[in-house]
Protein backbone atom coordinates (compact mmCIF):
# COMPACT_ATOMS: atom_id res chain seq x y z
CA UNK A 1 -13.44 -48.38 24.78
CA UNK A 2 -14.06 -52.34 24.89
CA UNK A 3 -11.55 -53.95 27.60
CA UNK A 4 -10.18 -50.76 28.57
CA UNK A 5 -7.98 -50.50 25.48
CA UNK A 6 -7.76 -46.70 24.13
CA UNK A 7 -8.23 -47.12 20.17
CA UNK A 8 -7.14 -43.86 18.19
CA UNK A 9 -9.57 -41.62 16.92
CA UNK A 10 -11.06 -42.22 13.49
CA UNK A 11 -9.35 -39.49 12.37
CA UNK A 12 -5.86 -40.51 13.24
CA UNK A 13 -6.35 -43.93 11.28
CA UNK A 14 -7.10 -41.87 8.09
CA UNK A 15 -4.18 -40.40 8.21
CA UNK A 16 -2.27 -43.34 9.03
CA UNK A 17 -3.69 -44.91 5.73
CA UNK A 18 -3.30 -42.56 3.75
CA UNK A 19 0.51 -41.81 4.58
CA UNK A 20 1.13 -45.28 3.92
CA UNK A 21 -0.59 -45.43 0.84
CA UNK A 22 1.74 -42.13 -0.34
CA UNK A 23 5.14 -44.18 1.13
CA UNK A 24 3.51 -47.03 -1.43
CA UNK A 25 3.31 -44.54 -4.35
CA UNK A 26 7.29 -43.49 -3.98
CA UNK A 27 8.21 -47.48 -3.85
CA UNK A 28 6.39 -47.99 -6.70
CA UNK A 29 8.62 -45.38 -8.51
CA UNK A 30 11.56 -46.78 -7.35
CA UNK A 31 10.02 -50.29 -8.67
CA UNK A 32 10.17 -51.82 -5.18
CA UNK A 33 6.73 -54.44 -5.80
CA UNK A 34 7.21 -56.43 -2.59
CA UNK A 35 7.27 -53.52 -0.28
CA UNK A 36 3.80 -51.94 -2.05
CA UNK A 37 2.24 -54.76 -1.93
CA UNK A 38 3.24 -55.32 2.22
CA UNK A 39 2.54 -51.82 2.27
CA UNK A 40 -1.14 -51.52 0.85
CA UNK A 41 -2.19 -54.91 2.80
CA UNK A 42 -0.48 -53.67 6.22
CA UNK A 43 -3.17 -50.11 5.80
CA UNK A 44 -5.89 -52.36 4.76
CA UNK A 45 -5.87 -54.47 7.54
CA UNK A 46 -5.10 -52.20 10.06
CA UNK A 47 -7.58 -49.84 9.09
CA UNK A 48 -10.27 -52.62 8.72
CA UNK A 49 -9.73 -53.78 12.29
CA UNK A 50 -8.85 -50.58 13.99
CA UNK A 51 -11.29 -47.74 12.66
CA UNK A 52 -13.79 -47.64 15.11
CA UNK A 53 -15.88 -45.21 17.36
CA UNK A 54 -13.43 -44.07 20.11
CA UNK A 55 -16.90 -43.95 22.45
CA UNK A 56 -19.14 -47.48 21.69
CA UNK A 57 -16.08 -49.45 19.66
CA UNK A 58 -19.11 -50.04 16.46
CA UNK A 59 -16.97 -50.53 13.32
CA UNK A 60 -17.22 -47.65 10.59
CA UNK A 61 -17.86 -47.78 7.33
CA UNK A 62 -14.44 -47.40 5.49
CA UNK A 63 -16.13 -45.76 2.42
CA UNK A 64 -17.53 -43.11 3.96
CA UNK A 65 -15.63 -39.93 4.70
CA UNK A 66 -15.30 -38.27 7.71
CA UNK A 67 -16.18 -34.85 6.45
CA UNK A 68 -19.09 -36.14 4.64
CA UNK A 69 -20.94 -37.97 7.43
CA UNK A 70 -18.19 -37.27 10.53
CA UNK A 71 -21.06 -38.86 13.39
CA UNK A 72 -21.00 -42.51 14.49
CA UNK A 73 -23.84 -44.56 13.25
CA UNK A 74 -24.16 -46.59 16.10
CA UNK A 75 -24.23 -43.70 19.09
CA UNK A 76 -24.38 -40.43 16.74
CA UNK A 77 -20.75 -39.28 18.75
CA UNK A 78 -19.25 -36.65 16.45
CA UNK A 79 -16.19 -38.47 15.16
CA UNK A 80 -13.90 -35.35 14.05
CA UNK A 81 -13.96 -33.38 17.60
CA UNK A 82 -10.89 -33.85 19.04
CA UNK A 83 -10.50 -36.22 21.67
């Protein structure tokens, strides 16, 4: 935690990201452009600025999944423990 701020776990992000990009999907059925495109930049952002190591705040790689390498880079903390 940097600044005493609590930051939600890696984990939590993910799914925030990818429940928005779903919510995207059905407004591009309807044929709603302007909210999918809000709604794809909104995750983006948020997930580039937010997903972090809960324990030493290092940025993670956004490319690399959780299950596939789930330990921080920076201080090896095992990112899919619950917290």
């Amino acid at each position: 935690m940097k600044n005493g701020r609590a930051r939600p776990s890696p984990r939590v992000v993910k799914i925030i990201f990818m429940s928005a990009v779903l919510i995207a999907i059905v407004f591009l059925a309807i044929g709603n452009w302007f909210v999918v495109v809000c709604m794809m930049v909104g995750a983006f952002l948020m997930e580039k600025n937010i997903y972090r190591c809960p324990n030493c705040d290092h940025k993670l790689n956004m490319k690399v999944s959780l299950r596939a390498f789930p330990l921080c880079p920076a201080c090896g903390t095992n990112l899919l423990k619950s917290s």
